[in-house]
C-alpha atoms as a PDB file:
ATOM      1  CA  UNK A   1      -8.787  20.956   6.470  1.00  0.00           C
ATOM      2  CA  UNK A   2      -7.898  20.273   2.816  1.00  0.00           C
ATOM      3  CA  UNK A   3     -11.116  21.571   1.370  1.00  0.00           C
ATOM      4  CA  UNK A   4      -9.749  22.657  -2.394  1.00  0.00           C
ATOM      5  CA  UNK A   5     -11.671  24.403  -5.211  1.00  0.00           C
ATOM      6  CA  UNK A   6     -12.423  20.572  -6.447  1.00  0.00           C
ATOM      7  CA  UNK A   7     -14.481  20.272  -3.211  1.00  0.00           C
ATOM      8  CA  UNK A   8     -16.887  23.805  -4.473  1.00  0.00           C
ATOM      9  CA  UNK A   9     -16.729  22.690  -7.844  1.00  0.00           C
ATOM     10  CA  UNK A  10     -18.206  18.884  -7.314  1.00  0.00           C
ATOM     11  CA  UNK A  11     -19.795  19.783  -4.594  1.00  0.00           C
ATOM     12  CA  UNK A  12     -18.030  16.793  -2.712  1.00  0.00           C
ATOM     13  CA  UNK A  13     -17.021  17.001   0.779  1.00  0.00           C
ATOM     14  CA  UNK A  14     -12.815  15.505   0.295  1.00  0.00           C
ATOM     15  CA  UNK A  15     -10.582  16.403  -2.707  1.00  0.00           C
ATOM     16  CA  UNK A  16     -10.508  12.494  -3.687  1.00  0.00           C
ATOM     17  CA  UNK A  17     -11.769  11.308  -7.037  1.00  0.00           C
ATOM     18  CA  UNK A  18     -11.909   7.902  -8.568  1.00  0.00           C
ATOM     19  CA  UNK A  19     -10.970   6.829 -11.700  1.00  0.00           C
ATOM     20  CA  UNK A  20     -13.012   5.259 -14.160  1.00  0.00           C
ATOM     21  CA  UNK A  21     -11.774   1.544 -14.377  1.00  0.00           C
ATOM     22  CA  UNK A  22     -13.525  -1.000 -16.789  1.00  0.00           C
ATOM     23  CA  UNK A  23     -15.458  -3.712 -15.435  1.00  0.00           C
ATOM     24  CA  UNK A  24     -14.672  -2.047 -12.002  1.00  0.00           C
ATOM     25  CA  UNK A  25     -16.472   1.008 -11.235  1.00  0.00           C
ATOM     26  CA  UNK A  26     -19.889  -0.357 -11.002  1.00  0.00           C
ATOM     27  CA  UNK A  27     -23.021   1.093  -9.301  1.00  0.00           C
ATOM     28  CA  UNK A  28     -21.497  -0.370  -6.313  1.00  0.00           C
ATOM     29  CA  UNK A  29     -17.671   1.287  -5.942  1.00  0.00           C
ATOM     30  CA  UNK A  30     -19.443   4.477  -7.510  1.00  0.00           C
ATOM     31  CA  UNK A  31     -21.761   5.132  -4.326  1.00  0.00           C
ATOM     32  CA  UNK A  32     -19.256   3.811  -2.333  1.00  0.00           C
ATOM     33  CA  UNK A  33     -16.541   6.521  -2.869  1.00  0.00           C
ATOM     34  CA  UNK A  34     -19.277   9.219  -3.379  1.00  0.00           C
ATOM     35  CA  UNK A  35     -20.506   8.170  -0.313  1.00  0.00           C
ATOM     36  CA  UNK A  36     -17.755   8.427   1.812  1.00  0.00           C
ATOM     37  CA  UNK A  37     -16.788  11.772   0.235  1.00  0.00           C
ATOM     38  CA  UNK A  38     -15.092  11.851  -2.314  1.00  0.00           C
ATOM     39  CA  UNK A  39     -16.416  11.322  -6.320  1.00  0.00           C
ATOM     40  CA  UNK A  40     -17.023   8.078  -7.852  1.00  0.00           C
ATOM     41  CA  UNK A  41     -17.163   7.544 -11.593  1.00  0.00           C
ATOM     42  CA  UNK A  42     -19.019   5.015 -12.968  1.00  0.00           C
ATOM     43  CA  UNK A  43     -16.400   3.349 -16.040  1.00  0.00           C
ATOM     44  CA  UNK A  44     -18.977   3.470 -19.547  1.00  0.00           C
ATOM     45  CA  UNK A  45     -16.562   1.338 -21.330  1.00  0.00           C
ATOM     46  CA  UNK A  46     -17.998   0.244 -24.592  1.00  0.00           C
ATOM     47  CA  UNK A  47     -20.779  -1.459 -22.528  1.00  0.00           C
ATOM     48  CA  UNK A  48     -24.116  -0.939 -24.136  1.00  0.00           C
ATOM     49  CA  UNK A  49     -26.273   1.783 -23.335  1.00  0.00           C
ATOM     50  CA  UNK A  50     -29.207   0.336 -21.588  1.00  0.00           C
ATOM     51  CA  UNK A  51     -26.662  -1.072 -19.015  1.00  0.00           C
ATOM     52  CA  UNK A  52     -25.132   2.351 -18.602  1.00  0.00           C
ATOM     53  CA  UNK A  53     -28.661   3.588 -18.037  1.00  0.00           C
ATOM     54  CA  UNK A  54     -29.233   0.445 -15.735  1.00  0.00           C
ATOM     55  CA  UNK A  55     -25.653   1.596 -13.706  1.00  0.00           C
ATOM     56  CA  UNK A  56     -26.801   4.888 -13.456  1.00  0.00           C
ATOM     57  CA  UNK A  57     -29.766   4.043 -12.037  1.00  0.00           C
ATOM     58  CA  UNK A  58     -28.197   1.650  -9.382  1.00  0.00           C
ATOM     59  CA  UNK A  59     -25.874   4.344  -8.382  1.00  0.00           C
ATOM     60  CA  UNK A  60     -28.705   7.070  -7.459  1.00  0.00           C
ATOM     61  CA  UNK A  61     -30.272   3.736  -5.516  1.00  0.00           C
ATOM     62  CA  UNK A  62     -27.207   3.785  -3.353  1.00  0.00           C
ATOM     63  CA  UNK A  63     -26.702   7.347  -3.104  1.00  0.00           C
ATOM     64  CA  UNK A  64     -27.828  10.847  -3.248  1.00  0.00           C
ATOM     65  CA  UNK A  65     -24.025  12.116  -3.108  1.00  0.00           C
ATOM     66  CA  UNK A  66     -22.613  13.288  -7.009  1.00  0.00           C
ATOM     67  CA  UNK A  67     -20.872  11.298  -9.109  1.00  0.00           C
ATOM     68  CA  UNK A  68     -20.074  11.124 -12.566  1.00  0.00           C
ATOM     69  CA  UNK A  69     -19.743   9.403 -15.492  1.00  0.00           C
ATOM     70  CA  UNK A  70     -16.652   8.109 -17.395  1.00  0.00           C
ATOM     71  CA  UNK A  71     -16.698   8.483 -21.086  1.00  0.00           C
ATOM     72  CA  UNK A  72     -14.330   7.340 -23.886  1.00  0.00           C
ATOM     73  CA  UNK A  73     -14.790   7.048 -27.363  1.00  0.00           C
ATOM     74  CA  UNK A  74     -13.722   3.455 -28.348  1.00  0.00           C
ATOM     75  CA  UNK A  75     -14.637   1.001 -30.439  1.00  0.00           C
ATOM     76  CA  UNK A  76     -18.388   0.163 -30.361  1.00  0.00           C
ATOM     77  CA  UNK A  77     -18.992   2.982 -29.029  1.00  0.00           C
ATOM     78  CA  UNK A  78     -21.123   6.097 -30.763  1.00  0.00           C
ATOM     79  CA  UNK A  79     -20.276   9.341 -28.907  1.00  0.00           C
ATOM     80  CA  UNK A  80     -23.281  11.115 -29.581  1.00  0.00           C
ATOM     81  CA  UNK A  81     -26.275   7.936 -28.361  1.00  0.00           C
ATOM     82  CA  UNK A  82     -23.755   7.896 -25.555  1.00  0.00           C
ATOM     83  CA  UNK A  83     -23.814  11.908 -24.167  1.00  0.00           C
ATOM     84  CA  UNK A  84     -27.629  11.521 -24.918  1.00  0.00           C
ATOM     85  CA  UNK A  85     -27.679   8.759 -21.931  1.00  0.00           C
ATOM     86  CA  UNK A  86     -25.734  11.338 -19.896  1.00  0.00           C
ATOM     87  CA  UNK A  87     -27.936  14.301 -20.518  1.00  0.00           C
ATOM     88  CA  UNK A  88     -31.344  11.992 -20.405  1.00  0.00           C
ATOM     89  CA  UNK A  89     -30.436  11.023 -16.644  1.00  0.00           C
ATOM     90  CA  UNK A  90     -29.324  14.280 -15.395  1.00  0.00           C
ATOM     91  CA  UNK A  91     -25.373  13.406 -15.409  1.00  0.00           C
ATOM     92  CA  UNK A  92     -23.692  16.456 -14.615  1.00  0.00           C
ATOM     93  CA  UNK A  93     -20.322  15.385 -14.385  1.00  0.00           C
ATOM     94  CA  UNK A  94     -18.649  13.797 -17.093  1.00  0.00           C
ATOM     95  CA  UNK A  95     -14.354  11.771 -17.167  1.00  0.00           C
ATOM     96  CA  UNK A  96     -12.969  11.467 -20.418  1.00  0.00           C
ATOM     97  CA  UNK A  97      -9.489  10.443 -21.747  1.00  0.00           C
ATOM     98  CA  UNK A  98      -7.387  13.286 -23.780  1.00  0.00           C
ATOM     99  CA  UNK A  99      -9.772  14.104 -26.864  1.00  0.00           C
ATOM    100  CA  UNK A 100      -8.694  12.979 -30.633  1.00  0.00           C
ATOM    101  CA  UNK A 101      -9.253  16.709 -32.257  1.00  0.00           C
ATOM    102  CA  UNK A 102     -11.805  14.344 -34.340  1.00  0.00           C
ATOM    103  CA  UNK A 103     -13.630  13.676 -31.925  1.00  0.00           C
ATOM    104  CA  UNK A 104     -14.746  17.054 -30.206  1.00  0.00           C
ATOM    105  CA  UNK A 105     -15.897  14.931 -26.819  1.00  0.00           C
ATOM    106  CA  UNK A 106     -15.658  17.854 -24.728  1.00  0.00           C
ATOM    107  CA  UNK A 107     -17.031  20.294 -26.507  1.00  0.00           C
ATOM    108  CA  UNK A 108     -20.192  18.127 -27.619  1.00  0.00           C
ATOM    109  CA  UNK A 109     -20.657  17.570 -23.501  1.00  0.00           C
ATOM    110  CA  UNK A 110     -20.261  21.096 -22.972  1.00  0.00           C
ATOM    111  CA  UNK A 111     -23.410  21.513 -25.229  1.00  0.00           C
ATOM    112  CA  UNK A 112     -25.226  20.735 -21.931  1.00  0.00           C
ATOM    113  CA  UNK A 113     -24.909  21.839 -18.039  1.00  0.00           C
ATOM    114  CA  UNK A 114     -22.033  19.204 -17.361  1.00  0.00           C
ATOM    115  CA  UNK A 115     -18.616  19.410 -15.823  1.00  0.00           C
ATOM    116  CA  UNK A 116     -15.762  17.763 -17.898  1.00  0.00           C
ATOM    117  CA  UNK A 117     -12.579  16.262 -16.125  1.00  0.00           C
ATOM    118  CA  UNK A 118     -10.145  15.117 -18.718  1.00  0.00           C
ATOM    119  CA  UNK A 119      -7.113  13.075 -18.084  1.00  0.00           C
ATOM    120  CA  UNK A 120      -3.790  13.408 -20.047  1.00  0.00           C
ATOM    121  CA  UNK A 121      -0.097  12.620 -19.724  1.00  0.00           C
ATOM    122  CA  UNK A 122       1.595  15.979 -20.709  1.00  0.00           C
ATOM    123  CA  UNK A 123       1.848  19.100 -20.696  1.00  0.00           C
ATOM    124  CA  UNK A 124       0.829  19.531 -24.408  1.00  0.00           C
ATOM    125  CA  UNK A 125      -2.097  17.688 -24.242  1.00  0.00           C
ATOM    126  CA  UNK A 126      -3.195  19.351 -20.779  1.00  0.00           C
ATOM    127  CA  UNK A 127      -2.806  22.739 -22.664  1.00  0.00           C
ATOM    128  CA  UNK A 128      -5.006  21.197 -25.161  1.00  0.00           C
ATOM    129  CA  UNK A 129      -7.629  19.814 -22.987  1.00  0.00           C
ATOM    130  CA  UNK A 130      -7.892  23.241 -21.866  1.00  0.00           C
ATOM    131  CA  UNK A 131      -8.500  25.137 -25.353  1.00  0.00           C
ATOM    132  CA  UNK A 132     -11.103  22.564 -25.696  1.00  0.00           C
ATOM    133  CA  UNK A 133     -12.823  23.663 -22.496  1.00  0.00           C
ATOM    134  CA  UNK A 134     -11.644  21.091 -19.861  1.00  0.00           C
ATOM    135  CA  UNK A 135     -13.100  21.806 -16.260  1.00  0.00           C
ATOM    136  CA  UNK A 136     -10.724  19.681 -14.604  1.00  0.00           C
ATOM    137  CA  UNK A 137      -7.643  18.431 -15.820  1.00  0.00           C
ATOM    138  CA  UNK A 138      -6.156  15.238 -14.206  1.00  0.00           C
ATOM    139  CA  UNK A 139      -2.040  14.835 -15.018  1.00  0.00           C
ATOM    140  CA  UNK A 140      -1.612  10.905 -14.378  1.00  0.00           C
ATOM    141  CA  UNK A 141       1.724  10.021 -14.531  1.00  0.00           C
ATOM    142  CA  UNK A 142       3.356   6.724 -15.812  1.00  0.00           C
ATOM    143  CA  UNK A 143       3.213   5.147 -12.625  1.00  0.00           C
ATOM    144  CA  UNK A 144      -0.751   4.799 -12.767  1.00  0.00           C
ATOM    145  CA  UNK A 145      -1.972   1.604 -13.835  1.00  0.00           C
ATOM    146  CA  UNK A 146      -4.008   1.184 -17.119  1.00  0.00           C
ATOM    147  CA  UNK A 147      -3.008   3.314 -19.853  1.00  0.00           C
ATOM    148  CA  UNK A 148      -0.295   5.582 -19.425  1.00  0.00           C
ATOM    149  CA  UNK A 149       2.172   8.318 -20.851  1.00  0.00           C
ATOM    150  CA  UNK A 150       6.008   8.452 -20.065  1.00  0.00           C
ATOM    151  CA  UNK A 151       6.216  11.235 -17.426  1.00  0.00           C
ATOM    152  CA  UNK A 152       6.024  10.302 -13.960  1.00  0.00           C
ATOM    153  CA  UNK A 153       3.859  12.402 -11.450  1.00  0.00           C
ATOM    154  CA  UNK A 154       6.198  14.154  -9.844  1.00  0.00           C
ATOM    155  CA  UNK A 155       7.122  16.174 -12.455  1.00  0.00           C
ATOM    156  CA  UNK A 156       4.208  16.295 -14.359  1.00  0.00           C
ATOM    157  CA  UNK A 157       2.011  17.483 -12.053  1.00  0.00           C
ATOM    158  CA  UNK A 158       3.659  20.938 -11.005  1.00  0.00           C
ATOM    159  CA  UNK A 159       4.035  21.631 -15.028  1.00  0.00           C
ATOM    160  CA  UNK A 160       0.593  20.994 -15.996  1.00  0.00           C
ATOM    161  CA  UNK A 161      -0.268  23.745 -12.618  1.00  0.00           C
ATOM    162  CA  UNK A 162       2.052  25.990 -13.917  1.00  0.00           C
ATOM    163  CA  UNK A 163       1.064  25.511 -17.659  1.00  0.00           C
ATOM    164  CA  UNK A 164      -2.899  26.140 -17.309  1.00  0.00           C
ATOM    165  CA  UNK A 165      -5.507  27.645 -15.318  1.00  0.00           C
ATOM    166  CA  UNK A 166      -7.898  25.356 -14.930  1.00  0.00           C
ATOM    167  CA  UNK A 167      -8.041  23.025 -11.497  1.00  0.00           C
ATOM    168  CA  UNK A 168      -5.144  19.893 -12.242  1.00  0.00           C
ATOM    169  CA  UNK A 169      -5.475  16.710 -10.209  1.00  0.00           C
ATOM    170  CA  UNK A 170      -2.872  14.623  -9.566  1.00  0.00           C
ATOM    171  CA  UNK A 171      -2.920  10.766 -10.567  1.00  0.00           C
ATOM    172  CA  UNK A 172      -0.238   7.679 -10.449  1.00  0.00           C
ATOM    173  CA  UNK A 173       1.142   6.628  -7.856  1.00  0.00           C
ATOM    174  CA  UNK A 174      -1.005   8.068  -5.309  1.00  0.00           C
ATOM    175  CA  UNK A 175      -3.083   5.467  -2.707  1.00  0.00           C
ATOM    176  CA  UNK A 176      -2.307   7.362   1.144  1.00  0.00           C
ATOM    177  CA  UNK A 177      -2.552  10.485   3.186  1.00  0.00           C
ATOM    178  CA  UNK A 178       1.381  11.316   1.910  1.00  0.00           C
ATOM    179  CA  UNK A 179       0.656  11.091  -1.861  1.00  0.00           C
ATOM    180  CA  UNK A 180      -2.710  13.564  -1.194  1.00  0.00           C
ATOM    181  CA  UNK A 181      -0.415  15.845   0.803  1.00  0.00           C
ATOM    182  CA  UNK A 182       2.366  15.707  -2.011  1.00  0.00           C
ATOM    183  CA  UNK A 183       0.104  16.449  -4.714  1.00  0.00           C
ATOM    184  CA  UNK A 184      -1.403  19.312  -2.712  1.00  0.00           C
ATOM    185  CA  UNK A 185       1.933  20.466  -2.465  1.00  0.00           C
ATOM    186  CA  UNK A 186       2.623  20.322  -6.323  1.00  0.00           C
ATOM    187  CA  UNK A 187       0.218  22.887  -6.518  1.00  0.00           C
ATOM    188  CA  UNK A 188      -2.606  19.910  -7.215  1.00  0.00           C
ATOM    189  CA  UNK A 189      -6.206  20.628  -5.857  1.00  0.00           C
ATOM    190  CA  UNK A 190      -6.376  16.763  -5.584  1.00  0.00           C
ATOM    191  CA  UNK A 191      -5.897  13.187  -6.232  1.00  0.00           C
ATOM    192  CA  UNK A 192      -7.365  11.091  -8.576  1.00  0.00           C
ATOM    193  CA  UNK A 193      -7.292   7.079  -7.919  1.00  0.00           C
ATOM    194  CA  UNK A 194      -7.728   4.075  -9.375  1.00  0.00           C
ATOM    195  CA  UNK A 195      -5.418   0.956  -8.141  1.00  0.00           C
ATOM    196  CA  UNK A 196      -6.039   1.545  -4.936  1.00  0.00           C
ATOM    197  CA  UNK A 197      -9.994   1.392  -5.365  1.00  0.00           C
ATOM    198  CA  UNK A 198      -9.283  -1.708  -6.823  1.00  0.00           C
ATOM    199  CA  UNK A 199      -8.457  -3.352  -3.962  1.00  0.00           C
ATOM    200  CA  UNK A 200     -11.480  -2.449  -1.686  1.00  0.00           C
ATOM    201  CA  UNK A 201     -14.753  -4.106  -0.352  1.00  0.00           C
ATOM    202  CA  UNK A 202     -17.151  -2.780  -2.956  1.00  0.00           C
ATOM    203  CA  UNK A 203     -15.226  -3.258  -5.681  1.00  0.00           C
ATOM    204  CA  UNK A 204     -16.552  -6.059  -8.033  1.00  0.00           C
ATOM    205  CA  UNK A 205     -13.479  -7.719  -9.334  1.00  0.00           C
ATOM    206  CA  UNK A 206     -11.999 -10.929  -8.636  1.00  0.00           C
ATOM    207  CA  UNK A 207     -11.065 -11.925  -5.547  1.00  0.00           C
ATOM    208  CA  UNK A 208      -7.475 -13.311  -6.966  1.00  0.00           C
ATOM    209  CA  UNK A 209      -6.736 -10.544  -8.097  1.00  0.00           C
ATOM    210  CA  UNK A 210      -7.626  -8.133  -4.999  1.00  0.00           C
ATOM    211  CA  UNK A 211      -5.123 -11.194  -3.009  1.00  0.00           C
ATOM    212  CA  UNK A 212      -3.011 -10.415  -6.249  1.00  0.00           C
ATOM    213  CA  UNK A 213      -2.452  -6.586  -5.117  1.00  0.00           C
ATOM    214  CA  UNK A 214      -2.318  -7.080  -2.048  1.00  0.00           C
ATOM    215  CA  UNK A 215       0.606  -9.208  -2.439  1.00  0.00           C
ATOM    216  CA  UNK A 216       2.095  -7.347  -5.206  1.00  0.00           C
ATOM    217  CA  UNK A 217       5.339  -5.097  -4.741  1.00  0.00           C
ATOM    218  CA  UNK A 218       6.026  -1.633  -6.555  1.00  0.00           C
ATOM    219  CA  UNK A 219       8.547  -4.085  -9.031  1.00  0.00           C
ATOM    220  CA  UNK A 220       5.729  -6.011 -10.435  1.00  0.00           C
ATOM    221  CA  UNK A 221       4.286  -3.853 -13.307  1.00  0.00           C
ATOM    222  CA  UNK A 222       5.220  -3.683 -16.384  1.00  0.00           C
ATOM    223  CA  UNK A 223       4.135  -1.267 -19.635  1.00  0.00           C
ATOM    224  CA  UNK A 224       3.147  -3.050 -22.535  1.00  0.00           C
ATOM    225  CA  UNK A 225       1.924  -1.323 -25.778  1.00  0.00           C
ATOM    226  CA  UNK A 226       4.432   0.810 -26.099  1.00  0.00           C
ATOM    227  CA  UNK A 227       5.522   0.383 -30.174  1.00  0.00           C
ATOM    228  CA  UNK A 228       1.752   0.915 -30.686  1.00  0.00           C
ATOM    229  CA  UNK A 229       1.214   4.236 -29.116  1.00  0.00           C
ATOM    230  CA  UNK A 230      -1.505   2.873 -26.665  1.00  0.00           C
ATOM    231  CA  UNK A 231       0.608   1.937 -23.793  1.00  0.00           C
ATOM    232  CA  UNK A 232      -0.979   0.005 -20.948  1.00  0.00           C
ATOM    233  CA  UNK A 233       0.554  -0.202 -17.044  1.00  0.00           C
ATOM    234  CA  UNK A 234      -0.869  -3.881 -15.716  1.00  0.00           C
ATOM    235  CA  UNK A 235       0.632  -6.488 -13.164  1.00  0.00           C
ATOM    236  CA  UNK A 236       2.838  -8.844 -14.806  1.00  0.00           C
ATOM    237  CA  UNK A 237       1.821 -11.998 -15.896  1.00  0.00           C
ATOM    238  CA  UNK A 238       2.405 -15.133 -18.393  1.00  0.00           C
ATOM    239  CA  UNK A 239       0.151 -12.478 -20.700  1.00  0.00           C
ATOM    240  CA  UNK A 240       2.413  -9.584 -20.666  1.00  0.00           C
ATOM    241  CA  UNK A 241       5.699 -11.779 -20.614  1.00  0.00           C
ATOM    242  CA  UNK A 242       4.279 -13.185 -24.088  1.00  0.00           C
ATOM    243  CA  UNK A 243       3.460  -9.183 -25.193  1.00  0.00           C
ATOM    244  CA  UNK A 244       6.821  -8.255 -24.488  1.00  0.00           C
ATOM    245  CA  UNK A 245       8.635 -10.596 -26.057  1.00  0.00           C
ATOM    246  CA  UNK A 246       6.288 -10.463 -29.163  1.00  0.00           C
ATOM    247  CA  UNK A 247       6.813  -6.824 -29.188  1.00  0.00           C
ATOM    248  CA  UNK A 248      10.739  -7.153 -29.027  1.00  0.00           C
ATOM    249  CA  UNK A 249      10.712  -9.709 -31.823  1.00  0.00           C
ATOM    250  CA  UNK A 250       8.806  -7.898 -34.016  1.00  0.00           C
ATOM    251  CA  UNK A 251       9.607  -4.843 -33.290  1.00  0.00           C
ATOM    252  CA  UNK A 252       6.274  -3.048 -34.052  1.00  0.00           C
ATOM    253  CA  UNK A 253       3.072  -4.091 -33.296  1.00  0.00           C
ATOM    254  CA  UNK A 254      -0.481  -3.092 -35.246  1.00  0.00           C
ATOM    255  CA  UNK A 255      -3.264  -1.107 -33.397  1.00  0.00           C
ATOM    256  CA  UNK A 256      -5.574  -4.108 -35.234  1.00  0.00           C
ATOM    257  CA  UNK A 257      -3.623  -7.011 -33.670  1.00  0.00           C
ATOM    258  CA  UNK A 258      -3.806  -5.088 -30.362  1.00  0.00           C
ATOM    259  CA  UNK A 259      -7.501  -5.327 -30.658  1.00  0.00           C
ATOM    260  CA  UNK A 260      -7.418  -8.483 -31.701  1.00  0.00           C
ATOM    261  CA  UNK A 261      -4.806 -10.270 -29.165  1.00  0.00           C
ATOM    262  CA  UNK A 262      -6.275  -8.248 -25.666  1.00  0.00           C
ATOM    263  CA  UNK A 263      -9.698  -8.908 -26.845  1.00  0.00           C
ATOM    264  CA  UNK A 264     -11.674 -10.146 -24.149  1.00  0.00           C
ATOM    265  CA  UNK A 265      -8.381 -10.407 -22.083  1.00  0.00           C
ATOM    266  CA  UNK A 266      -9.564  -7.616 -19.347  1.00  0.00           C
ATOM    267  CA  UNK A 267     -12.722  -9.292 -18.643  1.00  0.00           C
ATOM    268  CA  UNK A 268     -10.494 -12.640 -18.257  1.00  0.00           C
ATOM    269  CA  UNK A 269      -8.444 -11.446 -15.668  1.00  0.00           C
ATOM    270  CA  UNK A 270     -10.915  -8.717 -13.857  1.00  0.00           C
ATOM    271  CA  UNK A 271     -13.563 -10.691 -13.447  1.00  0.00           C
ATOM    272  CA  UNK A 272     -12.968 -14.315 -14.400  1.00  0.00           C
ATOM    273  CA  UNK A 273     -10.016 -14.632 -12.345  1.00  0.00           C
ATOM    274  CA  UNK A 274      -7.540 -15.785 -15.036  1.00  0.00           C
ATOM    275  CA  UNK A 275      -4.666 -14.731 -13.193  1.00  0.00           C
ATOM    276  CA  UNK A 276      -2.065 -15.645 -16.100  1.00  0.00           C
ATOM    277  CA  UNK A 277      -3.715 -15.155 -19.032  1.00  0.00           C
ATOM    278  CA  UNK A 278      -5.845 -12.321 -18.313  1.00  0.00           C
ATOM    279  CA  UNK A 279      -4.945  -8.791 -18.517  1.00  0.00           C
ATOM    280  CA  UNK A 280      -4.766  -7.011 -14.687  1.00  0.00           C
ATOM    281  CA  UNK A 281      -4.165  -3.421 -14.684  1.00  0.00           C
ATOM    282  CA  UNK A 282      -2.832  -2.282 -11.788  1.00  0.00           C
ATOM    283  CA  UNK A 283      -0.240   1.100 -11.061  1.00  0.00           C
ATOM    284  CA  UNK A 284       2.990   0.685  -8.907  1.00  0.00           C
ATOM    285  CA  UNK A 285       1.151   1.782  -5.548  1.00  0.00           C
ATOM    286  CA  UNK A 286       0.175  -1.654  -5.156  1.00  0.00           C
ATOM    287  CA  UNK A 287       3.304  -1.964  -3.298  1.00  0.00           C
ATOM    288  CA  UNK A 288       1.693   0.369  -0.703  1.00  0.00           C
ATOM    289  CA  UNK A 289      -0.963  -1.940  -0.435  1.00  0.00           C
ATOM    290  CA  UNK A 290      -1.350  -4.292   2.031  1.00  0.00           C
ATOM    291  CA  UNK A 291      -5.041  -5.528   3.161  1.00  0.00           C
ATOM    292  CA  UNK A 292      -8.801  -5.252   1.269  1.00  0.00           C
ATOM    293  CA  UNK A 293     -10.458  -2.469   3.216  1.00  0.00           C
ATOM    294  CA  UNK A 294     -14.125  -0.593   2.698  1.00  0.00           C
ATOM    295  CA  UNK A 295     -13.994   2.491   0.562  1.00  0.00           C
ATOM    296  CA  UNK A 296     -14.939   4.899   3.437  1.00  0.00           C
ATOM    297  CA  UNK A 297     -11.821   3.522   5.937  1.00  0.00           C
ATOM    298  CA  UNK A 298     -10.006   4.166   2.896  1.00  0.00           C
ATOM    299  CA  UNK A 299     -11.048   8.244   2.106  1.00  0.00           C
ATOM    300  CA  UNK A 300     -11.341   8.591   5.929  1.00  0.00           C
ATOM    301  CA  UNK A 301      -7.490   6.932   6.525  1.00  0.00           C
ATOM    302  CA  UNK A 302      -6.269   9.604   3.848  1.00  0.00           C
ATOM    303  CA  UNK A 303      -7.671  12.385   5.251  1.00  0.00           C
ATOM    304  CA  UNK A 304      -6.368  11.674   9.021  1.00  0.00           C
ATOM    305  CA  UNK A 305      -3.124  10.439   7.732  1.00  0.00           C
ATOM    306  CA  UNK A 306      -2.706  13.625   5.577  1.00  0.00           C
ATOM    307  CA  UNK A 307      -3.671  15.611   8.522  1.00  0.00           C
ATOM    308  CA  UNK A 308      -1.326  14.540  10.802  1.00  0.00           C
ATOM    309  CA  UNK A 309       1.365  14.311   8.876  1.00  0.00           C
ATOM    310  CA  UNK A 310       0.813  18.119   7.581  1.00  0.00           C
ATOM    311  CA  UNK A 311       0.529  18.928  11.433  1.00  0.00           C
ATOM    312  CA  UNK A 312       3.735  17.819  12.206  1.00  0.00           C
ATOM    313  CA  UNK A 313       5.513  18.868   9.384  1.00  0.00           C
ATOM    314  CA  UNK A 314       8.028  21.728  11.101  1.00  0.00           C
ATOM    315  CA  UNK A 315       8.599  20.252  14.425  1.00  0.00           C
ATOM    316  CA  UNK A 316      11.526  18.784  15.728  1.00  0.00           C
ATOM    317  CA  UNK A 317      11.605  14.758  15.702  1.00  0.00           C
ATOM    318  CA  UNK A 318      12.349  12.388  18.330  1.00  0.00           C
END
């Protein structure tokens, strides 16, 4: 029933993508959501190529569905060994962040048969993203979790549709059948997701912190990051308390002691457990959810939910 352009373009049976999350979208979550129907995306990180390779190679174990790849260029990283990987397996569908005009990601994957979703936070850099040849173009607004911009979905989405031509997706905030409707009413041709993943069967990350969002409410985010122009969206914690209150003292805040303070802080808190001291990214949907479920009763609950709410839309209530 909501078969979108998305759908033809992926070749995926529901308009439902997920995001790329560090230390999260393994081999496993990947197939999962690809799978059930919708596209996974395996996160690249700055992990080292051979274990890319080795994810990739996991993921076709577990499914013949697509899926795609998510790319940034970060430290450790070298853009070029790392699109090689891509086009040496036969990835055809590549996630990247908004591009730095110095580094031309998408138009270096465009060298080869590959479709390019790109996500951004504006309009400006959506326009952008398009000039450089974005296929997809996912507006995530400040309610997502991870890193984030400062315009929230609901407007952003239905400016980036009305300020480009390519396909937009709609991301933050989004984790049931109303938030696919509502973006599909924005003029989206789907929903990207990441929190919500988070909180599923497959997923690899720590069980505390699955109980964590689960018993999380929409009030229990905060943005950190801000003064250095890399904002982040996480779950709040005796981690971000200290950020904050380092960030109001000083006032300003060096992309080098960034590096150097969250260093080894996502893997502390994804994966370790470190509940306090770790770094949890996680968007304000968490307040929507409220048990761990599989990936497929996920996808499947969104589509039914979306249906039958769009079904009854019109008619007179009880």
């Amino acid at each position: 029933m909501f078969r979108t352009v998305v759908c033809d373009m992926l070749g995926i049976e529901y308009p439902i993508i997920q995001g790329g999350m560090a230390w999260a979208s393994d081999h496993r979550l990947t197939a999962a959501v690809s799978n059930a129907g919708g596209l996974g995306l395996i996160a690249a990180g700055n992990i080292p190529d051979e274990d890319l390779i080795h994810e990739i190679r996991e993921t076709r174990k577990l499914t013949d569905k697509p899926f795609g790849v998510n790319i940034v260029p970060i430290a450790g990283v070298q853009l070029m060994d790392r699109i090689k990987v891509l086009v040496d397996e036969g990835i055809n569908i590549a996630a990247t962040a908004f591009s730095d005009p110095t580094m031309p990601v998408i138009s270096e994957l465009h060298k080869h048969p590959m479709k390019v979703l790109c996500v951004v936070p504006s309009v400006r850099l959506a326009k952008r993203v398009e000039a450089e040849g974005a296929d997809l173009i996912v507006a995530s607004g400040t309610e997502a979790g991870g890193h984030v911009g400062r315009i929230a979905t609901l407007p952003l989405v239905p400016q980036v549709v009305d300020a480009v031509n390519a396909p937009v997706l709609a991301a933050g905030g989004i984790g049931d059948g109303r938030g696919l409707l509502a973006a599909l009413s924005l003029g989206a041709s789907g929903v990207q997701m990441g929190t919500r993943f988070l909180a599923t069967k497959e997923c690899i990350i720590h069980q505390s912190l699955k109980a964590l969002l689960v018993e999380a409410t929409e009030e229990d985010t905060v943005v950190t990051g801000s003064v250095t122009g890399s904002p982040a969206r996480c779950l709040r914690n005796e981690f971000t308390d200290y950020w904050l209150t380092k960030e109001k003292e000083k006032g300003h805040m060096a992309k080098d002691e960034l590096q150097r303070e969250g260093l080894g802080r996502l893997y502390k808190g994804m994966i370790e457990g470190d509940m306090e001291n770790g770094t949890l990214p996680g968007g304000q949907v968490c307040g929507l959810i409220r048990e761990i479920k599989s990936v497929k009763e996920i996808i499947e609950g969104i589509m039914a939910e979306a249906e039958a709410i769009y079904k009854s839309m019109g008619k007179a209530q009880a």
